[in-house]
Protein backbone atom coordinates (compact mmCIF):
# COMPACT_ATOMS: atom_id res chain seq x y z
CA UNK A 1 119.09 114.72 105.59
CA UNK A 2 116.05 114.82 103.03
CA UNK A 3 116.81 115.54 99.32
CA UNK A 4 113.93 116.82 97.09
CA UNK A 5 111.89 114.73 94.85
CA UNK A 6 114.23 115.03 91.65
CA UNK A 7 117.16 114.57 93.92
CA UNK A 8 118.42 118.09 93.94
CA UNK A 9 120.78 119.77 96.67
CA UNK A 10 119.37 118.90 99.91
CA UNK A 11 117.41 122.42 102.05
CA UNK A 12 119.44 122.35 104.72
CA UNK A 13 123.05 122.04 102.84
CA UNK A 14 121.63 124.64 100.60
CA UNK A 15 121.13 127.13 103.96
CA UNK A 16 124.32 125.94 105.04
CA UNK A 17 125.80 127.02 101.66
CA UNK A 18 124.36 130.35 101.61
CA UNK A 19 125.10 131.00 105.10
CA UNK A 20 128.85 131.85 103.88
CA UNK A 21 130.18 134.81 101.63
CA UNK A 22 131.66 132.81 99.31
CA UNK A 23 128.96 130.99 98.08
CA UNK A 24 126.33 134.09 98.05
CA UNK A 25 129.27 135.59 95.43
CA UNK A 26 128.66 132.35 93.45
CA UNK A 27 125.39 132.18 93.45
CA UNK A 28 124.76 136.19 92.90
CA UNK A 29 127.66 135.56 89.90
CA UNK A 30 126.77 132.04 88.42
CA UNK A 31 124.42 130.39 90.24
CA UNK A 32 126.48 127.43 90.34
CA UNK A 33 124.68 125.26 92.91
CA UNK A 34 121.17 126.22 92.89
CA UNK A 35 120.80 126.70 89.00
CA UNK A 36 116.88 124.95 89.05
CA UNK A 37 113.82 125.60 90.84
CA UNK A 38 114.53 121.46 92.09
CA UNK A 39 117.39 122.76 93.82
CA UNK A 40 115.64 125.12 96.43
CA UNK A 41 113.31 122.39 99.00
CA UNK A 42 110.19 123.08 97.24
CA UNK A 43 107.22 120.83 96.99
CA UNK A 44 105.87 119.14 94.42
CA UNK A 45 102.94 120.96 93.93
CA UNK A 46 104.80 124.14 93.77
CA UNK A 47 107.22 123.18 91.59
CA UNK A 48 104.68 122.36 89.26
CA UNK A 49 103.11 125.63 89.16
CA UNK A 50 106.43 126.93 89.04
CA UNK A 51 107.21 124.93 85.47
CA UNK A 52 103.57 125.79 84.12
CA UNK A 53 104.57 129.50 84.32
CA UNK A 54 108.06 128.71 81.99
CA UNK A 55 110.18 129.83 84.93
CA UNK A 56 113.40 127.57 84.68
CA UNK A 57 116.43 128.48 86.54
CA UNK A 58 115.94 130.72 89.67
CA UNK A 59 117.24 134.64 89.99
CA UNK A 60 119.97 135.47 92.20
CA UNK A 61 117.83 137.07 94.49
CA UNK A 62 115.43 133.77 94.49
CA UNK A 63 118.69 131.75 95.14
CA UNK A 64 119.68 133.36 98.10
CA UNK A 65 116.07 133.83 99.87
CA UNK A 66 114.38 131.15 99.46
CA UNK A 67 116.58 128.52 101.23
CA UNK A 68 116.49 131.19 103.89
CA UNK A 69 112.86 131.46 104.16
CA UNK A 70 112.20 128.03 103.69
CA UNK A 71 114.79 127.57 106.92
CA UNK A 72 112.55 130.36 109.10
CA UNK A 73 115.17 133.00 109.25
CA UNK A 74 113.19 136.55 109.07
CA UNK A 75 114.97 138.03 105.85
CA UNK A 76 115.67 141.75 104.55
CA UNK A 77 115.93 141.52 100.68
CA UNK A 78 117.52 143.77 98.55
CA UNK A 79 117.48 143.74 94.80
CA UNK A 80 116.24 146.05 91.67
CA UNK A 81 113.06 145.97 90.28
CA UNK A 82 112.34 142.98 87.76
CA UNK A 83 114.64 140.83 89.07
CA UNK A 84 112.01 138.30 91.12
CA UNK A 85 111.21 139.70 94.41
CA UNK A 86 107.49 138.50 94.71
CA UNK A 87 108.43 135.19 93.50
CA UNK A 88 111.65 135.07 96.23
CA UNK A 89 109.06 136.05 99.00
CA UNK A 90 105.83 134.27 97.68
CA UNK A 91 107.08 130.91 96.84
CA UNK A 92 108.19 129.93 99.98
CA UNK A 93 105.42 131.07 101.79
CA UNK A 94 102.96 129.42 99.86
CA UNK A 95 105.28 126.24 99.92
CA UNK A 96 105.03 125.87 103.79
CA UNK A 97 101.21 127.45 103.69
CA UNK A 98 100.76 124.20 101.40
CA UNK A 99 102.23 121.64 103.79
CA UNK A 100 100.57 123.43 107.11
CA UNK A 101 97.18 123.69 105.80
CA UNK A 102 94.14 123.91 108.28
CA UNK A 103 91.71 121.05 108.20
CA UNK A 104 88.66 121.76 108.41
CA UNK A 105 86.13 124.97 107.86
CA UNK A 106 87.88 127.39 110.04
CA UNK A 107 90.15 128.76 107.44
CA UNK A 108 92.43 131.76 109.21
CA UNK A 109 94.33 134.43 107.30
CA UNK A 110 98.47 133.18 108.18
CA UNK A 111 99.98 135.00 105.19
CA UNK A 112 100.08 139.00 104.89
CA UNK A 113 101.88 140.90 102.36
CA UNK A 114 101.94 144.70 102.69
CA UNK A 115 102.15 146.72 99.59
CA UNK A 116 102.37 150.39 99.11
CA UNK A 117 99.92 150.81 95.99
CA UNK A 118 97.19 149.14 94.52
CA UNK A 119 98.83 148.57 90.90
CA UNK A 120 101.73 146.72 93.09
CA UNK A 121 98.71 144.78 94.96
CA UNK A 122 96.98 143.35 91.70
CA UNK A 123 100.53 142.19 90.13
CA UNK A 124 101.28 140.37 93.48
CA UNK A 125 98.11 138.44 93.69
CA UNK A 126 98.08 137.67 90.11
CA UNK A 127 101.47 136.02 90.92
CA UNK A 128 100.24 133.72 93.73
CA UNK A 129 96.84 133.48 91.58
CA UNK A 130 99.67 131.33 89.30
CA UNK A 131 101.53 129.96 92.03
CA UNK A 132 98.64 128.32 94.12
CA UNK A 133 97.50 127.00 90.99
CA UNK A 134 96.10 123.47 91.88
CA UNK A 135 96.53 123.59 95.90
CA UNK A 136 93.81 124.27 98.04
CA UNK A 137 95.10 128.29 99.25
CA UNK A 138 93.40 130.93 98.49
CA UNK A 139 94.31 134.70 98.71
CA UNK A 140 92.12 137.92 98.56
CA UNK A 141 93.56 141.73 97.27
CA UNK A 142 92.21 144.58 99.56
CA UNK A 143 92.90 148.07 98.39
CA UNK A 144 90.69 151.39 98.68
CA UNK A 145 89.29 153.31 95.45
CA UNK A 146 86.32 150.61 94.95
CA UNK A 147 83.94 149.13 96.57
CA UNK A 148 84.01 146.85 99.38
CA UNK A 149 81.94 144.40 99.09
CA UNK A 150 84.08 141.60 97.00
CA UNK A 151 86.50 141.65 99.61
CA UNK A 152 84.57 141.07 102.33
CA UNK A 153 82.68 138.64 100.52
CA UNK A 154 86.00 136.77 99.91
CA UNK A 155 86.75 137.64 103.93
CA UNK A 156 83.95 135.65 104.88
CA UNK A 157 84.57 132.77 102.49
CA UNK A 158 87.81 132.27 104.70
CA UNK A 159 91.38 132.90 103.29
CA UNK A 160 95.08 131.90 103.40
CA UNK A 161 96.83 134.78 102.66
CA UNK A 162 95.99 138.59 102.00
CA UNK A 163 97.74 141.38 99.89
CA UNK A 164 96.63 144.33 101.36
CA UNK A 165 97.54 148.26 100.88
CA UNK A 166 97.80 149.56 104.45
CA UNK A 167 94.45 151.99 104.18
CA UNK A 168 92.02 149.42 103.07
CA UNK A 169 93.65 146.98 105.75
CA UNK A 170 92.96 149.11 108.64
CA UNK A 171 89.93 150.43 107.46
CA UNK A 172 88.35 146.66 107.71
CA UNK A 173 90.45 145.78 110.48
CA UNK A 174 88.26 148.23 112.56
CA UNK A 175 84.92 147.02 110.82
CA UNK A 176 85.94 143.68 112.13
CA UNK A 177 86.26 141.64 108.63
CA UNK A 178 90.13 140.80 108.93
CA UNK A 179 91.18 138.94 111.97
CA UNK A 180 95.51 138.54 112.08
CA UNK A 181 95.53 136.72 115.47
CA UNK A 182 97.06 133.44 113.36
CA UNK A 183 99.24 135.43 111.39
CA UNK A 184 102.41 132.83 110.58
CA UNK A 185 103.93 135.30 107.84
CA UNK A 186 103.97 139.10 107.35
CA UNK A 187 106.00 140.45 103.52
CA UNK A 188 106.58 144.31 103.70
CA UNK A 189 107.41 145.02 99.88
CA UNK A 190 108.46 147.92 98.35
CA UNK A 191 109.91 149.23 102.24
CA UNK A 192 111.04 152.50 100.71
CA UNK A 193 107.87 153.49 99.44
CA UNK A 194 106.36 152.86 101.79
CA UNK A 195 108.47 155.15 104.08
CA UNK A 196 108.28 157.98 101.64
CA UNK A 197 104.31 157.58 101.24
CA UNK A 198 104.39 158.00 105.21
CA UNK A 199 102.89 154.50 105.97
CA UNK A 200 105.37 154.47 108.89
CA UNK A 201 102.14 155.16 111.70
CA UNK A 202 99.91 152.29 109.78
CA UNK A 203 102.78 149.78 109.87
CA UNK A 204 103.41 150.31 113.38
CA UNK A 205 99.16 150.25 113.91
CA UNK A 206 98.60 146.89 111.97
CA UNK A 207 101.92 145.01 113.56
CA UNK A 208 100.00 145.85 116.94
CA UNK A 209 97.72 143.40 115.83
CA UNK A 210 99.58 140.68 114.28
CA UNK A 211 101.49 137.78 116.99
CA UNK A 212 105.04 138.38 117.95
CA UNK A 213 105.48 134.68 116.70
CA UNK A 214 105.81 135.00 113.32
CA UNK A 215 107.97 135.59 110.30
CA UNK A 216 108.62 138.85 109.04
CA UNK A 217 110.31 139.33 105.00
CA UNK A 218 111.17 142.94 103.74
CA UNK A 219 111.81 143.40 100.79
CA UNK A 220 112.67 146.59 98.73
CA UNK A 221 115.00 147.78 95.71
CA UNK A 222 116.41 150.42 97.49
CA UNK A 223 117.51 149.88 101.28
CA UNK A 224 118.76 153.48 102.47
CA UNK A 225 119.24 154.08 106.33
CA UNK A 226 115.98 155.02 107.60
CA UNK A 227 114.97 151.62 106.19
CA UNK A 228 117.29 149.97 108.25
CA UNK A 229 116.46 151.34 111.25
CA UNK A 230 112.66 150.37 110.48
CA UNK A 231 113.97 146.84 109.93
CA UNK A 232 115.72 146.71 112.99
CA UNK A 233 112.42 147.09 115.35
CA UNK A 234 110.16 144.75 112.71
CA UNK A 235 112.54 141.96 112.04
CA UNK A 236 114.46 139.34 114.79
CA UNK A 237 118.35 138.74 113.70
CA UNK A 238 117.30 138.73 110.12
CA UNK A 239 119.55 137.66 107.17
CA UNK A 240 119.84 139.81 104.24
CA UNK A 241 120.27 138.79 100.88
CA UNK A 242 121.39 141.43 98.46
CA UNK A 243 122.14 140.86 94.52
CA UNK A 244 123.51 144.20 93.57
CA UNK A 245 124.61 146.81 95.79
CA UNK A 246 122.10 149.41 96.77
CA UNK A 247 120.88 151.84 94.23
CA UNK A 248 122.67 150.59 91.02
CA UNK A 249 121.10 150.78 87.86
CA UNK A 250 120.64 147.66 86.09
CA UNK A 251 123.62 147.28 83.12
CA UNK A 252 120.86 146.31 80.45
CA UNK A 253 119.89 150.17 80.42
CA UNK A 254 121.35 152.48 78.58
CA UNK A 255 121.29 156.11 80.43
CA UNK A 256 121.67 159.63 78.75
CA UNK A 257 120.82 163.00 80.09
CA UNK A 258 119.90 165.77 77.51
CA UNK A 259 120.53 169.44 79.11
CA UNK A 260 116.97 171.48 78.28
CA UNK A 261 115.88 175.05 79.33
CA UNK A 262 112.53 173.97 81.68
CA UNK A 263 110.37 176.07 79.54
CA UNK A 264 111.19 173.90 76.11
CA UNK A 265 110.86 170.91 77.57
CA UNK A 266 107.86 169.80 76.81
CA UNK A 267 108.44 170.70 72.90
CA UNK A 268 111.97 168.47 73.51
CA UNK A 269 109.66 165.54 74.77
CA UNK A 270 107.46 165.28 71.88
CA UNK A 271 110.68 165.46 69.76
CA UNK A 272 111.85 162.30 71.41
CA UNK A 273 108.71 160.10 71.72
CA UNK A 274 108.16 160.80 67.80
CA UNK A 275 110.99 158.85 67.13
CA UNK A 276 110.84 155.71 65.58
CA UNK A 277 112.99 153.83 68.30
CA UNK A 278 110.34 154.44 70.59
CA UNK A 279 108.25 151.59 71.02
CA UNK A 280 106.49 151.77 74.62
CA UNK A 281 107.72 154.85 76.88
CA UNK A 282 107.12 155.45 80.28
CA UNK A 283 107.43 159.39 81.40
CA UNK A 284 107.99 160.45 84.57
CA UNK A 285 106.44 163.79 86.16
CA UNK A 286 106.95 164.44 89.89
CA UNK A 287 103.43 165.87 90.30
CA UNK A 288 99.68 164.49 89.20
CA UNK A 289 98.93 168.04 88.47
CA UNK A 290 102.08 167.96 86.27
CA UNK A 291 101.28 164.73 84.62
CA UNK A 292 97.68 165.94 83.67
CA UNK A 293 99.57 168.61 82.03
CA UNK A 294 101.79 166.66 80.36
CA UNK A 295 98.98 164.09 78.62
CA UNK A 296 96.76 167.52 77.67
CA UNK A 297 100.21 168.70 75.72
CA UNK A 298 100.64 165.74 74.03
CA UNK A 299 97.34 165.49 72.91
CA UNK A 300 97.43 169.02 71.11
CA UNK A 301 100.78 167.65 69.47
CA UNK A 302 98.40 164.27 68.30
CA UNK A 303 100.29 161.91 70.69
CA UNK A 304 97.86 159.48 72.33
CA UNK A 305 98.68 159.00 76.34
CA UNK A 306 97.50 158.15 79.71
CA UNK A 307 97.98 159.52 83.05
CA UNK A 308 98.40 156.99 86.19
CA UNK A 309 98.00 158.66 89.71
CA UNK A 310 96.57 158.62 92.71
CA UNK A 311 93.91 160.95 91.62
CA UNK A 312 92.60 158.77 88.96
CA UNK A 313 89.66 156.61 90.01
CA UNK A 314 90.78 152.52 90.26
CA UNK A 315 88.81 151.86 87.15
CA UNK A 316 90.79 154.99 85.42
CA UNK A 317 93.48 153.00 86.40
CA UNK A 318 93.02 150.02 85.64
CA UNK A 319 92.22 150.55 81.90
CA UNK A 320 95.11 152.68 81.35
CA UNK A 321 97.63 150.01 82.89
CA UNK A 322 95.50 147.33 80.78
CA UNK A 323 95.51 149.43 77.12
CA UNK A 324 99.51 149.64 77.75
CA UNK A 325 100.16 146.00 78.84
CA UNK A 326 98.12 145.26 75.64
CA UNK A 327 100.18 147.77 73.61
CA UNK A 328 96.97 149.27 72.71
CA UNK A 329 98.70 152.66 74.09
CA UNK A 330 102.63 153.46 74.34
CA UNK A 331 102.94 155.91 75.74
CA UNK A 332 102.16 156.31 79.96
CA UNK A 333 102.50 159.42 82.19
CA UNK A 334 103.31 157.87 85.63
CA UNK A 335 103.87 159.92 88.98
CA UNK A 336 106.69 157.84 91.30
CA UNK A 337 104.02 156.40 93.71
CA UNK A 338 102.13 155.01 91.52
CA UNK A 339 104.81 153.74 88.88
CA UNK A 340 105.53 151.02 91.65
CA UNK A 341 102.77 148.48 90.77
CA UNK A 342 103.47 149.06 87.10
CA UNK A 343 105.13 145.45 86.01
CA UNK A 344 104.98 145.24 81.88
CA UNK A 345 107.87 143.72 79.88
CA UNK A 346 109.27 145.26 76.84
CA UNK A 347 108.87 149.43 78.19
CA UNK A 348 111.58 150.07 75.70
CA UNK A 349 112.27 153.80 77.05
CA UNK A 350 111.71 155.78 80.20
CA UNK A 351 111.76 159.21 80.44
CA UNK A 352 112.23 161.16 83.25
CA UNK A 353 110.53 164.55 82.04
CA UNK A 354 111.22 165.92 85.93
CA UNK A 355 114.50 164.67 87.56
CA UNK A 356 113.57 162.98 90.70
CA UNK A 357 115.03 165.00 93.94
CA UNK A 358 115.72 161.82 95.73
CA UNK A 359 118.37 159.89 94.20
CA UNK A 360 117.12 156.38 95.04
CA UNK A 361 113.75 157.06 93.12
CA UNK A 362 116.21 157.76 90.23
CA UNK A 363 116.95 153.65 90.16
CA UNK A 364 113.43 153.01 91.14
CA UNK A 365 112.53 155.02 87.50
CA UNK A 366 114.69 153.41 85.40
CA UNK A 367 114.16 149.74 86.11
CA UNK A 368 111.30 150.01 84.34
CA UNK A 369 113.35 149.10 81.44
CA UNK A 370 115.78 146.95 80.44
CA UNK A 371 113.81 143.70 82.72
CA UNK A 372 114.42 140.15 83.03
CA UNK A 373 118.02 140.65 80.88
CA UNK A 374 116.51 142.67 77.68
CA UNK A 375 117.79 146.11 76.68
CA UNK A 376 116.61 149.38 77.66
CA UNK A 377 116.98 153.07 77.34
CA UNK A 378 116.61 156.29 79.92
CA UNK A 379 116.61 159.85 79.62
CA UNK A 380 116.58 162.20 81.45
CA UNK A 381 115.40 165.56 80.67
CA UNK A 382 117.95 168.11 82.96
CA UNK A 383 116.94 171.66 83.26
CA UNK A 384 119.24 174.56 83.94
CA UNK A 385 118.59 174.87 87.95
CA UNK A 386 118.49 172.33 90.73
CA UNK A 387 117.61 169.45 88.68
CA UNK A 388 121.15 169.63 87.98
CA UNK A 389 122.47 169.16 91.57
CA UNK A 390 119.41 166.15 91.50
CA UNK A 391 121.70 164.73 88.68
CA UNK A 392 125.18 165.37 90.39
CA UNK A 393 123.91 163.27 93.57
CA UNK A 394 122.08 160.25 90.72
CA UNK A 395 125.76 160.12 89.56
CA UNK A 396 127.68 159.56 92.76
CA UNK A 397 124.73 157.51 94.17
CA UNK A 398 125.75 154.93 90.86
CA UNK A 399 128.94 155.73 91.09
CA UNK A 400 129.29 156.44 87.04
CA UNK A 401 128.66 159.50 84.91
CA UNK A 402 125.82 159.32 82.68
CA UNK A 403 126.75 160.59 79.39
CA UNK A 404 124.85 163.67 77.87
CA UNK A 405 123.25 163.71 74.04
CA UNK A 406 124.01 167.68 73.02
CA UNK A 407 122.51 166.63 69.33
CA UNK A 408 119.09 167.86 69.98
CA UNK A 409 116.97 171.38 68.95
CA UNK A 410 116.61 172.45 72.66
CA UNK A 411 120.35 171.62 74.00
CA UNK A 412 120.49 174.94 76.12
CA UNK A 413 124.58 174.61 76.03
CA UNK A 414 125.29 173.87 79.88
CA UNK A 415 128.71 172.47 81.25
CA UNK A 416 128.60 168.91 81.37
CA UNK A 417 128.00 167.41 84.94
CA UNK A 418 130.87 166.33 87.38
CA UNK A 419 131.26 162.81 89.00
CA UNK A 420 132.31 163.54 92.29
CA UNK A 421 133.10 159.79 94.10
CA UNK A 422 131.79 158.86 97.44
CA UNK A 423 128.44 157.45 98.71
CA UNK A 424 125.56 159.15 97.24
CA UNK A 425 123.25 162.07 99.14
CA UNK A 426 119.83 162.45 98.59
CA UNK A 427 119.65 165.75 96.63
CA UNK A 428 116.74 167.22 98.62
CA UNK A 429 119.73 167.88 101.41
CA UNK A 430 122.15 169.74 99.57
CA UNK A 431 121.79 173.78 99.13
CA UNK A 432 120.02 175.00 96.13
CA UNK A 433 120.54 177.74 93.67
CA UNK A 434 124.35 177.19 95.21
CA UNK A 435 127.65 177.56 93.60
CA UNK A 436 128.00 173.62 93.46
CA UNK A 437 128.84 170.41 95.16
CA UNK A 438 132.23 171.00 97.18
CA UNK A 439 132.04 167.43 98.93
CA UNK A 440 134.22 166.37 96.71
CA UNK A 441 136.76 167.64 94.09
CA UNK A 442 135.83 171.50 94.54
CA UNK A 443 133.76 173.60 93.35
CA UNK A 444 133.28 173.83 89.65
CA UNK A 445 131.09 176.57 88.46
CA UNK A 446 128.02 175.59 85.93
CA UNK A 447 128.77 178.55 82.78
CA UNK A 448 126.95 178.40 80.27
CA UNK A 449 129.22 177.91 76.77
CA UNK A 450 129.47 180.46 74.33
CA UNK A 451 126.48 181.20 71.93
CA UNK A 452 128.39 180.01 69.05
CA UNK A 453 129.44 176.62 70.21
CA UNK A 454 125.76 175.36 70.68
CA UNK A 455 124.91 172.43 68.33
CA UNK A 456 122.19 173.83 67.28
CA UNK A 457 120.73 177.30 67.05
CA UNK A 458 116.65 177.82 67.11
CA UNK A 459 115.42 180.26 65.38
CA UNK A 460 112.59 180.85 62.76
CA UNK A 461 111.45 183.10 59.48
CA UNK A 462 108.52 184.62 62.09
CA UNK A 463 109.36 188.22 62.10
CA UNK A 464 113.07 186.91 61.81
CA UNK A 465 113.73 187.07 65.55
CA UNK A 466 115.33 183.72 67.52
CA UNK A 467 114.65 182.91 70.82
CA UNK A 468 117.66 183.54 73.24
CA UNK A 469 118.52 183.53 76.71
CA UNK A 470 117.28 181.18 78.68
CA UNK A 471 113.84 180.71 77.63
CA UNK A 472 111.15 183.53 77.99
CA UNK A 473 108.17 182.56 79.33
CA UNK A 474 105.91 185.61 77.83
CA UNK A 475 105.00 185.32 74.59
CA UNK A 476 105.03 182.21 73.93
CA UNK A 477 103.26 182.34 70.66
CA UNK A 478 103.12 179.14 68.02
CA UNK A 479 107.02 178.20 67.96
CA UNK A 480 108.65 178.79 64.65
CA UNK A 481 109.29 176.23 62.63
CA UNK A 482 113.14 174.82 62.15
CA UNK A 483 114.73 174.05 59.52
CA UNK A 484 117.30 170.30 60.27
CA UNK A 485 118.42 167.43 58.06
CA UNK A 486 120.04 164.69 59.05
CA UNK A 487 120.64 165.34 62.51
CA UNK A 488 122.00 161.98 64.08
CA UNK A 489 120.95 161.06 67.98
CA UNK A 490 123.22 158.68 69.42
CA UNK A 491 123.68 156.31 66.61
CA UNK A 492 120.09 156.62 64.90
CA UNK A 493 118.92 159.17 62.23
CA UNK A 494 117.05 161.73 64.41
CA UNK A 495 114.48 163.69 62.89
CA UNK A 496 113.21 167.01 64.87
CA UNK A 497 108.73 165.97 64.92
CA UNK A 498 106.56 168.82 63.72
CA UNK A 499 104.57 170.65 66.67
């Protein structure tokens, strides 16, 4: 039985250990046995890059997998975003990459990872950029929206392993550049998203071409059923690691929803990112069209912001994600899709301007915040139709109510929200416009209060006449100005901004 270099735990008593429930609920909770990077059967060299990034004691989800990877077992990973996925998939890889190393000039491509968007595919290889530092593997990034001609170049060269979005893959897969007969190891990150981009007919395509003798790793933050069933035809008796239970929201973020009438909402979100609090915020539109909008409104309100999506051109991209990494801009307008490659610490808010209509995506939002143990904050921006039966569905999915912040200009006065128990739905299969969710607990009818009871009543000296109902959409002139003091939101002084 060989023990690592520093004379850890020895790789095999470590698989033996994780191999019963009792010690993943350790190692999830405490990390008791496997609290240093020594501890997991890595090599030397890997280790070392491993210390020269600062990284110390391993996350759960790093724990659990990489004994299990390092052992050859195909894995299916669970676990939120920011907790060390690419590091739980990537530094085993490399480690056994390192130690079965071709001699010679014939240098074949025996690690793939598969990732749904390019932001996602930059972050990765900038990780095992850091992780092969000083070993003789090298990687290449292929993703559409540029030019070719790098990657190919980089082809040619020979590499070890390749992080690939699925359309750029193919597409030189069929020129003939990329050649996976020697495949060893295949990573399908971000599963989900890939599902829900429908990548399903360009998985099945490239594992056509890629040997049956090989490993396969998924790994995704969300793991719902179709997911599952996926797995079951890519992956051979697979062991699956899981550090929080499916679609939870991390503790370290603190959730609020704020009831607005969809017409004011955009005046409510200008409100909010003039705060003070808000250092870096991440907004969240379900459309590109409707993030375009979004930046445009901002910028007549003198807010400086960026849209991500996939209409923008890669070097678009690219600067926006580099100005906010930089903190040269705060404020980003993300759609879902591409929000997944978007990996920068200290996003102290994320707002979810539209309320996503599939309640994983919800989770997927939110992690933004709060990473690698620091605070966060989400809100969520609720209108008064179906967003509220999105919200309903969030709720159970988490199985806890997120509390609602009334003390705002635009509260539109709507009952507070249910928590109906039981496994969460995705929202996009319940009725709409309907009296309610009677899965559980009844129906309970969404009233609005009475005028009087709203905290706060909008209204203007223009002409003397207030805006009532539920937000006309014709004449929407310049809104009135409002008269506030010391209106508190949450526990911080919260001063209405000037349109």
């Amino acid at each position: 039985m060989k023990r690592n270099q520093k004379q850890g735990l020895p790789s095999s008593l470590i698989t033996d250990l994780c191999s019963t429930n009792w010690a993943k609920l350790l190692i999830s909770r405490c990390d008791i046995f496997l609290n240093s990077f020594d501890d997991l059967g890595l090599c030397t060299p890997v280790l070392k890059a491993v210390q020269a990034l600062g990284y110390e004691t391993p996350t759960p989800i790093q724990a659990q997998a990489i004994p299990k990877v390092l052992a050859g077992h195909d894995v299916l990973g669970v676990a939120q975003t920011g907790t060390g996925k690419t590091a739980a998939f990537s530094l085993p890889m490399i480690h056994r990459l390192h130690l079965e190393r071709y001699s010679g000039q014939f240098r074949p491509i025996r690690g793939l990872i598969l990732t749904p968007t390019r932001e996602l595919a930059m972050q990765i290889e900038d990780n095992i950029l850091g992780y092969t530092k000083g070993m003789k593997l090298f990687s290449v990034t292929l993703f559409g929206g540029v030019s070719q001609h790098r990657q190919v170049q980089k082809l040619r060269r020979g590499v070890d392993i390749v992080v690939a979005t699925p359309g750029r893959l193919l597409d030189l897969m069929d020129q003939g550049f990329v050649n996976l007969q020697h495949l060893d190891y295949f990573v399908l990150d971000e599963a989900d998203t890939m599902m829900d981009m429908g990548f399903i007919h360009d998985l099945r395509r490239v594992v056509k071409h890629i040997p049956q003798n090989r490993q396969s790793l998924f790994f995704s933050a969300t793991m719902p059923p179709n997911i599952l069933q996926f797995a079951s035809t890519m992956l051979k008796d697979p062991e699956r690691v899981e550090v929080a239970q499916e679609s939870t929201a991390a503790d370290t973020v603190d959730q609020h929803m704020l009831f607005v009438n969809q017409n004011d909402k955009r005046d409510l979100l200008v409100h909010l990112l003039k705060q003070d609090e808000v250092e870096t915020a991440l907004v969240f539109t379900r459309t590109k069209y409707g993030a375009d909008k979004v930046v445009r409104y901002l910028k007549r309100n003198k807010i400086k912001s960026e849209a991500i999506h996939g209409n923008k051109t890669q070097p678009q991209r690219d600067r926006a994600m580099k100005a906010f990494r930089a903190g040269d801009l705060n404020i980003l307008i993300a759609t879902d899709i591409a929000s997944r490659g978007i990996d920068v610490t200290g996003v102290s808010h994320v707002i979810n301007f539209e309320v996503p209509n599939i309640s994983e995506t919800y989770v997927h939002r939110i992690g933004r915040t709060g990473r690698a143990g620091a605070s966060g904050v989400a809100w969520s921006l609720v209108n008064e139709d179906d967003e509220r039966k999105y919200m309903e569905d969030i709720q159970r999915l988490m199985d806890r109510e997120v509390p609602v912040i009334e003390d705002h200009p635009w509260h539109n006065g709507m009952e507070d929200i249910p928590l109906h128990r039981g496994r969460g739905t995705r929202s996009n299969e319940g009725s709409k416009g309907g009296g309610g969710n009677q899965s559980q607990g009844g129906n309970r009818s969404f009233k609005k209060k009475p005028r009087n009871k709203r905290p706060f009543k909008k209204g203007g000296s223009h002409g003397g006449q207030s805006r009532a109902g539920q937000g006309n959409a014709s004449g929407r002139g310049k809104r009135p100005s409002r008269k506030k003091s010391g209106n508190n939101f949450g526990s911080r002084k919260f001063k209405p901004g000037s349109n």
